[in-house]
PDB file of N, CA and C in Angstrom:
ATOM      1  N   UNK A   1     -12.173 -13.103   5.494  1.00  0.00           N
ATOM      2  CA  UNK A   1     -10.751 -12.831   5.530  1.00  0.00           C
ATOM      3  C   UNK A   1     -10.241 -13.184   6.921  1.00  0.00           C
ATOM      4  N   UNK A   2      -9.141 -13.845   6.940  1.00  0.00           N
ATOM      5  CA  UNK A   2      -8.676 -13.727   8.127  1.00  0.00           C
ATOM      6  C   UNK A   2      -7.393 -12.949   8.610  1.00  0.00           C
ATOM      7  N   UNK A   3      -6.549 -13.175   9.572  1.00  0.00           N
ATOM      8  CA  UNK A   3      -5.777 -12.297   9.594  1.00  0.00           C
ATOM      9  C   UNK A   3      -4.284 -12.384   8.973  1.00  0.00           C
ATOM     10  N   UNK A   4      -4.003 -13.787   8.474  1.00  0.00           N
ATOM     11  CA  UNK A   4      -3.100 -13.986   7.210  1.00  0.00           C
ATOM     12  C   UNK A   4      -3.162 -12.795   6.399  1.00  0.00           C
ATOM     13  N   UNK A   5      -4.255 -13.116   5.647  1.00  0.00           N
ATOM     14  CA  UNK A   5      -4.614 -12.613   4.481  1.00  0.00           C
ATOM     15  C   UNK A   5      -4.633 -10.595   4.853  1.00  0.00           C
ATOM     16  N   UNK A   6      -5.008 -10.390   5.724  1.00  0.00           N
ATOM     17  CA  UNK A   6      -4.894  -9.096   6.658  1.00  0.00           C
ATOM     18  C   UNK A   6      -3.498  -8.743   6.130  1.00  0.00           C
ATOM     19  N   UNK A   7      -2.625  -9.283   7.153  1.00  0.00           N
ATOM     20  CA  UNK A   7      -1.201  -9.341   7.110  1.00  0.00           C
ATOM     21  C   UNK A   7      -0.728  -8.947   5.550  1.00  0.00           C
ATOM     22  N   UNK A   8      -1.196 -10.016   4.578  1.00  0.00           N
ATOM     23  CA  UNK A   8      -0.576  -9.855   3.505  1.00  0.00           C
ATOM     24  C   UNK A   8      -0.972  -8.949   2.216  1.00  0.00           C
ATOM     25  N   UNK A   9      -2.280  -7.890   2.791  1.00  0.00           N
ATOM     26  CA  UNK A   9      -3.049  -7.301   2.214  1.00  0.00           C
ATOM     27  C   UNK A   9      -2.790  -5.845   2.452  1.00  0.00           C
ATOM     28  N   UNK A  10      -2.569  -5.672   3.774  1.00  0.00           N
ATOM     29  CA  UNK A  10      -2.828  -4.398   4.360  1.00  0.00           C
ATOM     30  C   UNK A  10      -2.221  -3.306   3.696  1.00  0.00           C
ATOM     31  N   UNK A  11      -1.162  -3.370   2.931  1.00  0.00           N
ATOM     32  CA  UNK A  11      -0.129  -2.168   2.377  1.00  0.00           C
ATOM     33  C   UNK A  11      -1.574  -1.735   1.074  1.00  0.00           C
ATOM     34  N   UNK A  12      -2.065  -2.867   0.325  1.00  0.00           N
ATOM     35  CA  UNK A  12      -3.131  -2.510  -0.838  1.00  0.00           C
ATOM     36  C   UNK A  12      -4.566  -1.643  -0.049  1.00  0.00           C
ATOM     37  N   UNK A  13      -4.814  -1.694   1.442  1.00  0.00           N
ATOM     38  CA  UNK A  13      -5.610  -1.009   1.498  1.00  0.00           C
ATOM     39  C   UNK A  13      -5.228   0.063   2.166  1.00  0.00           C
ATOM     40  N   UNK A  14      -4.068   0.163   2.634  1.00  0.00           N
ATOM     41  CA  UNK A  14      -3.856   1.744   3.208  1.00  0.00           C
ATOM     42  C   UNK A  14      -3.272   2.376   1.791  1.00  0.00           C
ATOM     43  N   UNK A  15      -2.655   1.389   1.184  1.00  0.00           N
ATOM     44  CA  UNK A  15      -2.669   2.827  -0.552  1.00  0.00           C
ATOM     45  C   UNK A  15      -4.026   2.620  -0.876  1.00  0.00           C
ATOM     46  N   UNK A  16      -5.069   2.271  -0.758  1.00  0.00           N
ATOM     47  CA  UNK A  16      -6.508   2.525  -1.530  1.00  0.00           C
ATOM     48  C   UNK A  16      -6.507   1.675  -2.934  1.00  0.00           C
ATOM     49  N   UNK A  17      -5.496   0.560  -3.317  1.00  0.00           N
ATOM     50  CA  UNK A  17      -5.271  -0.159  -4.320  1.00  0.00           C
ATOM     51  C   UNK A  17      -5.941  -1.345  -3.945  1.00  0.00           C
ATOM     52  N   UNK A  18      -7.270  -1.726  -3.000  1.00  0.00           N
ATOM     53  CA  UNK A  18      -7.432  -2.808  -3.485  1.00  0.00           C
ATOM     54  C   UNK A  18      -8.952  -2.821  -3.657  1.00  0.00           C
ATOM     55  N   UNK A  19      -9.581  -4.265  -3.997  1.00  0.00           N
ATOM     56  CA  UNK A  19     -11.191  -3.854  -4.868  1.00  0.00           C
ATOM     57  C   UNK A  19     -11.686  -3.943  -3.918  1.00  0.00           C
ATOM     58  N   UNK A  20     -13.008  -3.258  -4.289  1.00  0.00           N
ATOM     59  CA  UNK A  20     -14.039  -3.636  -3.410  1.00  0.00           C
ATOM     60  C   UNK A  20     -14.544  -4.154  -2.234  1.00  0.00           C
ATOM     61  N   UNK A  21     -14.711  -5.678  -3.181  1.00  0.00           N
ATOM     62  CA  UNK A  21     -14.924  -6.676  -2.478  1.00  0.00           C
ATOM     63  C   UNK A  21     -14.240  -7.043  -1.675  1.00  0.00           C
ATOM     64  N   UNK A  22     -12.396  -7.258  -2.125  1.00  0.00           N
ATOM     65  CA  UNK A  22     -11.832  -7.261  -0.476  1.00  0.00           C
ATOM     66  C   UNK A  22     -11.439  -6.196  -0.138  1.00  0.00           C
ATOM     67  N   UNK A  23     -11.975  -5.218  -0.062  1.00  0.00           N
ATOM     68  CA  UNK A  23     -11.711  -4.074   0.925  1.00  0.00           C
ATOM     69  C   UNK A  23     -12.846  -4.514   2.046  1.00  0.00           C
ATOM     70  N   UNK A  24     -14.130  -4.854   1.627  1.00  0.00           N
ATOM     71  CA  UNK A  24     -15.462  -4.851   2.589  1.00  0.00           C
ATOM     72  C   UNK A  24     -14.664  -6.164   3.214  1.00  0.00           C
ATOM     73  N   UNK A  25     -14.155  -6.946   3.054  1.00  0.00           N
ATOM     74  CA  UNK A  25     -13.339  -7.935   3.986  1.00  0.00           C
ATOM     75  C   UNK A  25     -12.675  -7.721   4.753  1.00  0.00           C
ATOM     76  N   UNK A  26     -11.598  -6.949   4.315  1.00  0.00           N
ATOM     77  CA  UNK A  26     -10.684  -6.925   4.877  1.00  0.00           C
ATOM     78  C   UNK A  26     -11.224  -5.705   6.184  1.00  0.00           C
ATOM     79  N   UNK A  27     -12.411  -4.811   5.930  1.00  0.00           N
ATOM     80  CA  UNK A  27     -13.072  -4.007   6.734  1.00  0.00           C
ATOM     81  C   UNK A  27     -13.514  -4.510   7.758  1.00  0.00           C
ATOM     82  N   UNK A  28     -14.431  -5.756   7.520  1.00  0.00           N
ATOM     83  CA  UNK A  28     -14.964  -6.134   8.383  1.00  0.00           C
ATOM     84  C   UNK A  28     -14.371  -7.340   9.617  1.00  0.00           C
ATOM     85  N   UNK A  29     -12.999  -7.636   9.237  1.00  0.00           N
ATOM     86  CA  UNK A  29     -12.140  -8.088   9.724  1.00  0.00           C
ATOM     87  C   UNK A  29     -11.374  -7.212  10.707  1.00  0.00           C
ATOM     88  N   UNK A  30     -11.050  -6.348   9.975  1.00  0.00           N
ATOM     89  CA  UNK A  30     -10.311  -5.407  11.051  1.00  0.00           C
ATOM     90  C   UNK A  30     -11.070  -4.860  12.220  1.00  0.00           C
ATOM     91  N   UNK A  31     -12.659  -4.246  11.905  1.00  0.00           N
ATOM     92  CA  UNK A  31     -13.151  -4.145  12.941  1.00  0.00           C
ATOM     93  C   UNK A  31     -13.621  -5.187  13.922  1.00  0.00           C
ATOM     94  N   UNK A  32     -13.350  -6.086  13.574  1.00  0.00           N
ATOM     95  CA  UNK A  32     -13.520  -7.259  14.800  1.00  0.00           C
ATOM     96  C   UNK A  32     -12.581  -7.585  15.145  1.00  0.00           C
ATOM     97  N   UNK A  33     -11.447  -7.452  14.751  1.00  0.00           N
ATOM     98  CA  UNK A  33      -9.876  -8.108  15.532  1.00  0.00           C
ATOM     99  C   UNK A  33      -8.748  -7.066  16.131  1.00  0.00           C
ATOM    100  N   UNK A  34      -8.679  -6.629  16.933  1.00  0.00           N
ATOM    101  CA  UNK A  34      -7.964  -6.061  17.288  1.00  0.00           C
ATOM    102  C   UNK A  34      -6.151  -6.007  17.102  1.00  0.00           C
ATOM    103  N   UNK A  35      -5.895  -6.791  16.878  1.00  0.00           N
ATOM    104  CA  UNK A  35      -4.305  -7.251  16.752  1.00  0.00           C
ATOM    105  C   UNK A  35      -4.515  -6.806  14.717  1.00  0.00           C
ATOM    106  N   UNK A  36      -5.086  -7.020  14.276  1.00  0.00           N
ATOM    107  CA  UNK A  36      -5.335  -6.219  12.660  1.00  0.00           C
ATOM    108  C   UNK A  36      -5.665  -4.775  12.512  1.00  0.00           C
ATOM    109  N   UNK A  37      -6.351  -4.802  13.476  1.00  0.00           N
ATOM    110  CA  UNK A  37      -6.461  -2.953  13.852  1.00  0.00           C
ATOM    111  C   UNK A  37      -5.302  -2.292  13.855  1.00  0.00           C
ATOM    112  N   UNK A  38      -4.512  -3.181  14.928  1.00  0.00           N
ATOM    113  CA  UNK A  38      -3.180  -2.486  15.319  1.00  0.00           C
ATOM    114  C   UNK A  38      -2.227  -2.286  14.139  1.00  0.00           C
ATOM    115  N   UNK A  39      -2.189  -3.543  13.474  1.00  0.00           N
ATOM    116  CA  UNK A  39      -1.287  -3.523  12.370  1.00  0.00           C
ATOM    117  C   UNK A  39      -1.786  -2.763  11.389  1.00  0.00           C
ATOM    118  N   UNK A  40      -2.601  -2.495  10.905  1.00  0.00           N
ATOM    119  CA  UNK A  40      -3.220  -1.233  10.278  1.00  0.00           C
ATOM    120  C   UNK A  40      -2.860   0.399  10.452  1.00  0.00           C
ATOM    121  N   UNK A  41      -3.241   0.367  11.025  1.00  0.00           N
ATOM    122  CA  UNK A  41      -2.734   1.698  11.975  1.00  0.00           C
ATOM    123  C   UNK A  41      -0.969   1.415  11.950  1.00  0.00           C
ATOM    124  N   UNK A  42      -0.862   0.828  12.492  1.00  0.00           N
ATOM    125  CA  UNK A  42       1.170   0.720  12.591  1.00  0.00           C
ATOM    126  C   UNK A  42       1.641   1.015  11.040  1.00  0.00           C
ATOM    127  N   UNK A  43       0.854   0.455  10.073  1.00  0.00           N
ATOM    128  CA  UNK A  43       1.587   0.375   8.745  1.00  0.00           C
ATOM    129  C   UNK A  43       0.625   2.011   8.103  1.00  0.00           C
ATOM    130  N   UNK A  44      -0.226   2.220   8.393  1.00  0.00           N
ATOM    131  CA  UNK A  44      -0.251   3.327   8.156  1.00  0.00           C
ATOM    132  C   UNK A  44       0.322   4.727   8.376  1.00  0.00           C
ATOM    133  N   UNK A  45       1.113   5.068  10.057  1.00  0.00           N
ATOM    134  CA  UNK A  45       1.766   5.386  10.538  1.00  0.00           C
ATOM    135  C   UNK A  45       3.410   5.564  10.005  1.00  0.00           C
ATOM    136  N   UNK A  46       3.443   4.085   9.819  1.00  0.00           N
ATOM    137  CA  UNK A  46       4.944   3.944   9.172  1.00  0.00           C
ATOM    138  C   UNK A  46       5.280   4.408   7.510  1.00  0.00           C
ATOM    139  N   UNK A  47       3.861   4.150   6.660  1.00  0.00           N
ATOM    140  CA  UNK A  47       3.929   5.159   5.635  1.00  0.00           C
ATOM    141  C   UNK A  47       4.015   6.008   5.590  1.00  0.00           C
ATOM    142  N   UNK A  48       3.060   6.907   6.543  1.00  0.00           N
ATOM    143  CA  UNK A  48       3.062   8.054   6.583  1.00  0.00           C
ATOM    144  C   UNK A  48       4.611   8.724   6.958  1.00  0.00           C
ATOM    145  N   UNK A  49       5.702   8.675   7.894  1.00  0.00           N
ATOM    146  CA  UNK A  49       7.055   8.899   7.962  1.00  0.00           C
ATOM    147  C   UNK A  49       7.610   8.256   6.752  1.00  0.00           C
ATOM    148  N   UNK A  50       7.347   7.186   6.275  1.00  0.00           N
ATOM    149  CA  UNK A  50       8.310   7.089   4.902  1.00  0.00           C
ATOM    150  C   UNK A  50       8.157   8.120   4.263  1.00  0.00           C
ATOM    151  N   UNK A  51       6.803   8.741   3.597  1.00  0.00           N
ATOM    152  CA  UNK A  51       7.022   9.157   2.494  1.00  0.00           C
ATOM    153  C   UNK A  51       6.877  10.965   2.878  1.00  0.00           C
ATOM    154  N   UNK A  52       6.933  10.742   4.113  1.00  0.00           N
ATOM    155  CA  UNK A  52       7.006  12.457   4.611  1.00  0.00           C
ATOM    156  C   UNK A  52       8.788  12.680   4.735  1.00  0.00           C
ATOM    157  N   UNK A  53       9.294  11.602   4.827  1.00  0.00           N
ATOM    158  CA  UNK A  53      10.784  11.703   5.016  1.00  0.00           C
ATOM    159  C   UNK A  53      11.624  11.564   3.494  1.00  0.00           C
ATOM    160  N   UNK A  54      10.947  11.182   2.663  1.00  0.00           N
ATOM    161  CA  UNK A  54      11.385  10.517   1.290  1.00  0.00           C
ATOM    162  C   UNK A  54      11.214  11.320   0.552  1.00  0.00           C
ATOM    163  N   UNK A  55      10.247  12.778   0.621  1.00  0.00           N
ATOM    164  CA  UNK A  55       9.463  13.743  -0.796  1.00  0.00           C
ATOM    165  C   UNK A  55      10.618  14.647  -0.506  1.00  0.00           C
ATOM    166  N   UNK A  56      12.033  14.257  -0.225  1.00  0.00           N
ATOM    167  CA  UNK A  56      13.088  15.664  -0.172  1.00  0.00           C
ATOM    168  C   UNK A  56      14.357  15.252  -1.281  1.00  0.00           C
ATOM    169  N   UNK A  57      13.648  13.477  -2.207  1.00  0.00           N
ATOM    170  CA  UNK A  57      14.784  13.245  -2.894  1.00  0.00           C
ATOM    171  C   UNK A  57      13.761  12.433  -3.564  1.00  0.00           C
ATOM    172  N   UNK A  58      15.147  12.460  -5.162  1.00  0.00           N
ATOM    173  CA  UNK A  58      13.377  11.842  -5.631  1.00  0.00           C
ATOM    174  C   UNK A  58      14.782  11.186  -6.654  1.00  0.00           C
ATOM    175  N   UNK A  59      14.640   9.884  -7.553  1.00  0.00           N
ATOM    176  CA  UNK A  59      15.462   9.047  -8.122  1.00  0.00           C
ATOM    177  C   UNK A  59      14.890   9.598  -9.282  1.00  0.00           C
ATOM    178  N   UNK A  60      16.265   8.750  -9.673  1.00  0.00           N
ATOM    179  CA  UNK A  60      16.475   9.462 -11.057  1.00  0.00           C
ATOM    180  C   UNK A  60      15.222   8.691 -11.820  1.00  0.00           C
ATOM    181  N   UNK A  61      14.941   9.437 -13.649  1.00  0.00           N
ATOM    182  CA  UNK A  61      13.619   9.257 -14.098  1.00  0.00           C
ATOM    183  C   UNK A  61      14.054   7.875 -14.515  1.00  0.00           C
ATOM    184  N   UNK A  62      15.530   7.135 -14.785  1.00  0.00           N
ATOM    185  CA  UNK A  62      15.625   5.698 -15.752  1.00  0.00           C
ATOM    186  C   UNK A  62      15.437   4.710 -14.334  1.00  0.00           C
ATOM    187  N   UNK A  63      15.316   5.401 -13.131  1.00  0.00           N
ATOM    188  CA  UNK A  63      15.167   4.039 -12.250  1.00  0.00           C
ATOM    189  C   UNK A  63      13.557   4.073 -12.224  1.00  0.00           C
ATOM    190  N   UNK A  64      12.870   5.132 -12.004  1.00  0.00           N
ATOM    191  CA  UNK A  64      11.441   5.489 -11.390  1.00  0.00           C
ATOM    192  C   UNK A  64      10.974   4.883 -12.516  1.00  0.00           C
ATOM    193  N   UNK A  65      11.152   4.321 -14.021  1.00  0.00           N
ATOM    194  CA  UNK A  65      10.778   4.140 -15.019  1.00  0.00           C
ATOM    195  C   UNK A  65      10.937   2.325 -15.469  1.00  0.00           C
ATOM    196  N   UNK A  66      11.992   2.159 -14.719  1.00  0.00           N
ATOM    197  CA  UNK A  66      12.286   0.078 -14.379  1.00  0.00           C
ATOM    198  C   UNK A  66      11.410   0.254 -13.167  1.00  0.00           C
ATOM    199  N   UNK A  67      11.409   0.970 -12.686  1.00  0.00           N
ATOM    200  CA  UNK A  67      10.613   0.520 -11.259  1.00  0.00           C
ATOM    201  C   UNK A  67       9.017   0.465 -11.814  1.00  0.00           C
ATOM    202  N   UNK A  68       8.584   1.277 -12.337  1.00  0.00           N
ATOM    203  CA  UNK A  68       6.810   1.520 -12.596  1.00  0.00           C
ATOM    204  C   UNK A  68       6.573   0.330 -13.552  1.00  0.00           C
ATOM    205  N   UNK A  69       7.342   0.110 -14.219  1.00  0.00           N
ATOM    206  CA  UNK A  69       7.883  -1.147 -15.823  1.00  0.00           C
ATOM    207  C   UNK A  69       7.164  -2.168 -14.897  1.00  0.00           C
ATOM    208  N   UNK A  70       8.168  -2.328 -14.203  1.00  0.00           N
ATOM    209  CA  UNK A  70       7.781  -3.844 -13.536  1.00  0.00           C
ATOM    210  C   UNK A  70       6.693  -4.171 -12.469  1.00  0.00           C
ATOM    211  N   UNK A  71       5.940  -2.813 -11.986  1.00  0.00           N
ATOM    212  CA  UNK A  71       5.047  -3.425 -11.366  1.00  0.00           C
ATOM    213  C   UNK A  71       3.475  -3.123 -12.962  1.00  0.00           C
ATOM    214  N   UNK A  72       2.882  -4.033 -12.744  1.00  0.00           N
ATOM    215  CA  UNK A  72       2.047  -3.916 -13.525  1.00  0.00           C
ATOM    216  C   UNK A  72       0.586  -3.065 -13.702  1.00  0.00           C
ATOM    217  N   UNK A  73       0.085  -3.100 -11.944  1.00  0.00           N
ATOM    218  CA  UNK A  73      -0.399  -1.716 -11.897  1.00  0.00           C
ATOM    219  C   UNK A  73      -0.521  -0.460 -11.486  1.00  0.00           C
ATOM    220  N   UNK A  74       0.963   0.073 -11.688  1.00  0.00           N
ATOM    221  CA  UNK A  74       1.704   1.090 -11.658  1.00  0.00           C
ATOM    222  C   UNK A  74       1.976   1.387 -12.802  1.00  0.00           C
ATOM    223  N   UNK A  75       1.562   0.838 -14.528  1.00  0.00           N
ATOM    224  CA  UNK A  75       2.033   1.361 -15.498  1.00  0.00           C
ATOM    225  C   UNK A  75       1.178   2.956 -16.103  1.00  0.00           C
ATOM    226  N   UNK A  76       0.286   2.539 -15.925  1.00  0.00           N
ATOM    227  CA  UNK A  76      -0.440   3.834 -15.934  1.00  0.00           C
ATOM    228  C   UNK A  76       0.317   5.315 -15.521  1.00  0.00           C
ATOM    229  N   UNK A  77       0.848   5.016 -14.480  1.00  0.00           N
ATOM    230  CA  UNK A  77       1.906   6.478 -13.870  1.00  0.00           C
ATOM    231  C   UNK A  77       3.270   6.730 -14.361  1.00  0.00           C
ATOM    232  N   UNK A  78       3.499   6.068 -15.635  1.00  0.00           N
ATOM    233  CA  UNK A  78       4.593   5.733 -16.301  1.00  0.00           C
ATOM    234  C   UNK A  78       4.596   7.513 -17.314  1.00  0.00           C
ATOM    235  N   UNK A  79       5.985   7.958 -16.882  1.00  0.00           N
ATOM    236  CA  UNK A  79       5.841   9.501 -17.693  1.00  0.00           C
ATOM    237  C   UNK A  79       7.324   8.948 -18.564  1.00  0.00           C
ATOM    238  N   UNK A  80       6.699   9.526 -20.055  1.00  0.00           N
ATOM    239  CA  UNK A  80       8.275   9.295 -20.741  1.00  0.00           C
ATOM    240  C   UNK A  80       9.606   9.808 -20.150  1.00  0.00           C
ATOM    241  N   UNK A  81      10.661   9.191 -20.369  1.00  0.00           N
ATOM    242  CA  UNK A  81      11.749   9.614 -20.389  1.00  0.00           C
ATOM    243  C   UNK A  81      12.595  10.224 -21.374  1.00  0.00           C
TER     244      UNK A  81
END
């Protein structure tokens, strides 16, 4: 992996959504590059205030329900409306 792919990965491994195999990549990348470290940590950080700032409002169930629709593996967390 390099640090493109870092870049364009990193949100799937700080949610714990990605496989395996590139997780042990994207692992062993980060511990050798420092500037991926950082961005790791930064985007983990910055989740962490999103969704500590965000759990005080929550959208309505017909948007949370186009929203889960369209990502594909997010359907699983799909609660009727």
């Amino acid at each position: 992996m390099d640090c493109k792919e870092v870049c364009e990965t990193v949100f799937l491994f700080v949610d714990n959504e990605m496989g395996d195999d590139l997780r042990i990549s994207f692992s062993d990348h980060v511990e050798r590059c420092p500037g991926c470290a950082d961005r790791m940590n930064y985007t983990r950080k910055f989740l962490f205030v999103i969704r500590e700032r965000c759990t005080r409002c929550c959208a309505p169930d017909t948007l949370r329900h186009r929203i889960l629709t369209s990502m594909p593996h997010r359907r699983s967390q799909i609660r009727p409306i």
